[in-house]
N, C-alpha and C. Protein backbone atom coordinates (compact mmCIF):
# COMPACT_ATOMS: atom_id res chain seq x y z
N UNK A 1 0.84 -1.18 0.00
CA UNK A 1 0.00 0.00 0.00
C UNK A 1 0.88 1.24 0.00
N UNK A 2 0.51 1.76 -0.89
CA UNK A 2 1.72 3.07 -0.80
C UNK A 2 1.00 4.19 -0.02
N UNK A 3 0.01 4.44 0.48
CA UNK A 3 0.09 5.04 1.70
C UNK A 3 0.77 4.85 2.60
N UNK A 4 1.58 3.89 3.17
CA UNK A 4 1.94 3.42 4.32
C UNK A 4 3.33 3.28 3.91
N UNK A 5 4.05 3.65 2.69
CA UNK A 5 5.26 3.52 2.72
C UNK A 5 5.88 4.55 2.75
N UNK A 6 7.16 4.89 3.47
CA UNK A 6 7.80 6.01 3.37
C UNK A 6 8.05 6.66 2.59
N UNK A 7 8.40 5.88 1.23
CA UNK A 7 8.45 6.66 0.01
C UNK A 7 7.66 7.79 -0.20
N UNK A 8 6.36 7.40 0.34
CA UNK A 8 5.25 8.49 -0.17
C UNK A 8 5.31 9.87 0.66
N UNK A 9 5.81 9.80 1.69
CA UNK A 9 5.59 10.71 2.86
C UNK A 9 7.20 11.28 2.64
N UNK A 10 8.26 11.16 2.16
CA UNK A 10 9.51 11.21 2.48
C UNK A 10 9.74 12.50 2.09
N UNK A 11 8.80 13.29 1.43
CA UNK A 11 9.19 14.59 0.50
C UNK A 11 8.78 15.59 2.16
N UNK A 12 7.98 15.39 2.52
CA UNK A 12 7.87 15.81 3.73
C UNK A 12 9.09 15.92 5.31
N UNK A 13 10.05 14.98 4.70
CA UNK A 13 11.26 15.25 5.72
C UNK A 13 12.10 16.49 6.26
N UNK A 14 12.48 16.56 8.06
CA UNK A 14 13.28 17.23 7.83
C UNK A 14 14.05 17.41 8.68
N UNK A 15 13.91 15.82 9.65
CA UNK A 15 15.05 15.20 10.07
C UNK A 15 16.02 15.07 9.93
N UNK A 16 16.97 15.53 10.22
CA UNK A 16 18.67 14.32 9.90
C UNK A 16 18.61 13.23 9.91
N UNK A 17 19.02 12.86 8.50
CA UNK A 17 19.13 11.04 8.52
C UNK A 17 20.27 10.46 8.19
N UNK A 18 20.65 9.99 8.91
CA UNK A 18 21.80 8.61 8.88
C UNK A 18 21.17 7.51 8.05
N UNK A 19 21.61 7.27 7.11
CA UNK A 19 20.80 5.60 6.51
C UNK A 19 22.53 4.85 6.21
N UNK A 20 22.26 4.08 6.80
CA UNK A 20 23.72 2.91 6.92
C UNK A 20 23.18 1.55 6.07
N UNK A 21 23.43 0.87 5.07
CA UNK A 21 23.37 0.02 4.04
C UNK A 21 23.77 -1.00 4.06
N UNK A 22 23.74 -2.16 4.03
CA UNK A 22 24.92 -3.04 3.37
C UNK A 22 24.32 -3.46 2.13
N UNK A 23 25.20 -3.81 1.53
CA UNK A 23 25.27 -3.72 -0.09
C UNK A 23 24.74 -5.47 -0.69
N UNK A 24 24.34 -6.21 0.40
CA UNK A 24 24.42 -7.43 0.38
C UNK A 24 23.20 -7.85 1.22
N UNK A 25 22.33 -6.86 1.66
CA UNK A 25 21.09 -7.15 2.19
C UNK A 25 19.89 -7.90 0.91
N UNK A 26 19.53 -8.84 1.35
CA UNK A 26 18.76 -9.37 0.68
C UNK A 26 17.23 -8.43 1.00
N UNK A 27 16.71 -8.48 2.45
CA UNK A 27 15.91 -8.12 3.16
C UNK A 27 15.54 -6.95 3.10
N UNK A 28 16.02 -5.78 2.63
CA UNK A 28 16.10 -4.39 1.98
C UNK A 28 17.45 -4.58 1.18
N UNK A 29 16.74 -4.13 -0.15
CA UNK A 29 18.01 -4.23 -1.21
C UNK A 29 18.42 -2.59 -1.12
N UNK A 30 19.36 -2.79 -1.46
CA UNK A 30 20.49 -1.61 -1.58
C UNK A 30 20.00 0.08 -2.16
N UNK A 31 19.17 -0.06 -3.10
CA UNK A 31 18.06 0.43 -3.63
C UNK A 31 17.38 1.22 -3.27
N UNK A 32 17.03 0.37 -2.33
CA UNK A 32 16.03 1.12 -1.16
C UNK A 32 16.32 2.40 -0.61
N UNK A 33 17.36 1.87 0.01
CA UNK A 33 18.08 2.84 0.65
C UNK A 33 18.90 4.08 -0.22
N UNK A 34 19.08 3.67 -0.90
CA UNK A 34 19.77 4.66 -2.03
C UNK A 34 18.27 5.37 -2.90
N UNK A 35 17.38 5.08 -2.49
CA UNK A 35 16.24 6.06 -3.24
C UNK A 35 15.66 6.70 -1.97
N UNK A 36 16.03 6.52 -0.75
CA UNK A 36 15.78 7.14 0.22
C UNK A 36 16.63 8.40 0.27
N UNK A 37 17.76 8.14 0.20
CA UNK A 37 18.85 9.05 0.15
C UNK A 37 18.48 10.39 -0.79
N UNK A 38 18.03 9.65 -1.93
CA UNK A 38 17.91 10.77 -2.98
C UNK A 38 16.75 11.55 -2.84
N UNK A 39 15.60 10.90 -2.50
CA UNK A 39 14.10 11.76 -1.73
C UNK A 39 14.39 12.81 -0.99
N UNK A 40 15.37 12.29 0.33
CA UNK A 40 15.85 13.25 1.14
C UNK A 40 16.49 14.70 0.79
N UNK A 41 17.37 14.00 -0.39
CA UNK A 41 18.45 15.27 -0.46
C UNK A 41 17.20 16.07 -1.78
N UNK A 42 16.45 15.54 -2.10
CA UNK A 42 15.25 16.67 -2.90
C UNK A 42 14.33 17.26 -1.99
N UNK A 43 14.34 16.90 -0.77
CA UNK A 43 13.70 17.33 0.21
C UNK A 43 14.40 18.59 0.72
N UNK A 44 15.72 18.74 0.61
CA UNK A 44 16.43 19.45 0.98
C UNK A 44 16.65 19.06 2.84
N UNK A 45 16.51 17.97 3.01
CA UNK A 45 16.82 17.58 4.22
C UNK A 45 18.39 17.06 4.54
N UNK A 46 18.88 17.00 5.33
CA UNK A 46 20.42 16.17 5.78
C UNK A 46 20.35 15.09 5.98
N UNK A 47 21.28 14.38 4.65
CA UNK A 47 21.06 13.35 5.11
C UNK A 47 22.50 12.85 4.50
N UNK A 48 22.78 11.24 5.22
CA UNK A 48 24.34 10.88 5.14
C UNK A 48 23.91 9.42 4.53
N UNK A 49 24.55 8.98 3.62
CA UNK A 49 24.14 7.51 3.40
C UNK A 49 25.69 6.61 3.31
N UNK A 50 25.67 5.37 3.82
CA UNK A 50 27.03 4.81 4.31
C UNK A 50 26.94 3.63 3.45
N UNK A 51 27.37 3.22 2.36
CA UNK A 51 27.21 1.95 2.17
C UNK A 51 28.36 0.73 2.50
N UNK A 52 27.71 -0.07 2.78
CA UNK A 52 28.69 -1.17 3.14
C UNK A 52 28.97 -2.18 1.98
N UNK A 53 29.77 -2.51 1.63
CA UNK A 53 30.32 -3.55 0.70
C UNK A 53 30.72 -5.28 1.46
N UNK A 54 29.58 -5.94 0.70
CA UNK A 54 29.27 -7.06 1.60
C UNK A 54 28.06 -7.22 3.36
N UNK A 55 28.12 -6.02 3.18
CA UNK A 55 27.53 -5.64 4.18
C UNK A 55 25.85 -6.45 3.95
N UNK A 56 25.70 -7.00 5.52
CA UNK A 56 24.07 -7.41 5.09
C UNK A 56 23.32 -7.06 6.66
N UNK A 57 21.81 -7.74 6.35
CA UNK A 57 20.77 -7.36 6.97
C UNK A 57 21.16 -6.79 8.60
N UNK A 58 21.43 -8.37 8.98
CA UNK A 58 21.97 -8.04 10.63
C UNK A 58 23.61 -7.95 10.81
N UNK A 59 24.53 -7.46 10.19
CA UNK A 59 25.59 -6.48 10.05
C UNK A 59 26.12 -5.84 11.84
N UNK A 60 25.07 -5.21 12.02
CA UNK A 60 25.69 -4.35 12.93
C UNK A 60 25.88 -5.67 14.24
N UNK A 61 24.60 -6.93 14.46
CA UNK A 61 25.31 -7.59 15.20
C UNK A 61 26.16 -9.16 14.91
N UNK A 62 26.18 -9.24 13.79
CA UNK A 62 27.00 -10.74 13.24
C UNK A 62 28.10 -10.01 11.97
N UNK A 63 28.56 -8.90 11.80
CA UNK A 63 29.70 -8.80 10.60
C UNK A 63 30.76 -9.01 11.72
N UNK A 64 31.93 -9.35 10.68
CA UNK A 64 33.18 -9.06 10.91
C UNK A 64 33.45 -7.66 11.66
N UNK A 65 34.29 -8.16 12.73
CA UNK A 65 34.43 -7.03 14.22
C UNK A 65 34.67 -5.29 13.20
N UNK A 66 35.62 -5.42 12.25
CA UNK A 66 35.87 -4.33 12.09
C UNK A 66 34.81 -3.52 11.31
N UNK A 67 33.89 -4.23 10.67
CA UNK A 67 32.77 -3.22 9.89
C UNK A 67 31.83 -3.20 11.15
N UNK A 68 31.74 -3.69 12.05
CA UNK A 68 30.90 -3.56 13.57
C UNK A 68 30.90 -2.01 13.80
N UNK A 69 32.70 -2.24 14.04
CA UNK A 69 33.46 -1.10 14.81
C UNK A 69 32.84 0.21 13.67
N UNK A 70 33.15 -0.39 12.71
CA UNK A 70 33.04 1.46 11.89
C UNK A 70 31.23 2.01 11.80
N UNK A 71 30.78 0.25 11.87
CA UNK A 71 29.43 0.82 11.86
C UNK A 71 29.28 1.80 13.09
N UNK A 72 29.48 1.65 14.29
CA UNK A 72 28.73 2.00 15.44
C UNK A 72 29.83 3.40 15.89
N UNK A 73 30.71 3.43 15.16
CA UNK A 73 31.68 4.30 15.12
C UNK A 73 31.01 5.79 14.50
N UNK A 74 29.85 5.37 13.21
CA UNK A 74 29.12 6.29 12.50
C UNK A 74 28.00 6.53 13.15
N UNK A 75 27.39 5.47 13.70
CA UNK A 75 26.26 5.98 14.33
C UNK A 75 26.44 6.70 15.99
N UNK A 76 27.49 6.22 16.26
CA UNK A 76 28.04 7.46 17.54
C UNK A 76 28.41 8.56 17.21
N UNK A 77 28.84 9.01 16.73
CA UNK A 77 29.58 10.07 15.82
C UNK A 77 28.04 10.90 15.35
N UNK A 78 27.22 10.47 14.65
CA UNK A 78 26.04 11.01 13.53
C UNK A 78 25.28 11.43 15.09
N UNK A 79 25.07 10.97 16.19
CA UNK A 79 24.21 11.35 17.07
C UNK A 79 24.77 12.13 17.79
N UNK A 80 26.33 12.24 18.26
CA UNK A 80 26.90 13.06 18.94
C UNK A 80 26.87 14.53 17.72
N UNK A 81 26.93 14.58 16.73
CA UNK A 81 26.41 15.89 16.34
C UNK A 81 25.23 16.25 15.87
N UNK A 82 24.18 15.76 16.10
CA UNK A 82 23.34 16.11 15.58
C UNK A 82 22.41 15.79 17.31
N UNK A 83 22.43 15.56 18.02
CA UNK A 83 22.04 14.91 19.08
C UNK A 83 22.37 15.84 20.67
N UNK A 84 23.73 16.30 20.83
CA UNK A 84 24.46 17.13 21.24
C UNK A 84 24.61 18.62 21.25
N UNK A 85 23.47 18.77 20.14
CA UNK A 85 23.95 20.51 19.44
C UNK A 85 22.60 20.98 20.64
N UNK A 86 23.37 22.49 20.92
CA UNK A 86 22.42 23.35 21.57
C UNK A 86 21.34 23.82 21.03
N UNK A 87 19.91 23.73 21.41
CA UNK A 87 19.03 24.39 20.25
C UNK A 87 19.23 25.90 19.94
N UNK A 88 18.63 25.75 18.68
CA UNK A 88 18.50 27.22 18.06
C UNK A 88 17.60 28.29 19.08
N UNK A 89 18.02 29.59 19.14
CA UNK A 89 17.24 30.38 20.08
C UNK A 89 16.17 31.35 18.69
């Protein structure tokens, strides 16, 4: 139902988004996420897209230690500035 999918609503963003990928997800193909990316940035919203090479579904808790590390390395990092900032007065 494309009411209910983000796609439809996404022009409306204006969140900061982190979207982290792996390139090897069966479960959301690569695609996905990379047409998210592009909605966003026509949205004129911020957004960062990370892709992983080999990278798949559950990644952040069964990859190899070092794409772990960089994953959670980005998503600490993406929240400490965007998460951290003083509001606007």
């Amino acid at each position: 139902m494309t009411e209910r999918s983000p796609s439809t609503w996404i022009h409306r963003a204006t969140t900061p988004t982190l979207i982290v990928h792996g390139e090897t997800d069966h479960r959301c193909p690569i695609g996905q996420g990379e047409e998210m990316f592009v909605a966003l940035l026509k949205a004129v919203c911020e957004a960062e897209f990370v892709r992983y090479p080999g990278g798949f579904h559950l990644m952040p808790r069964s990859a190899p230690l070092p794409l772990r590390i960089d994953y959670y390395q980005r998503v600490i990092s993406w929240l400490d500035d965007h998460l951290l900032q003083e509001p606007a007065s």
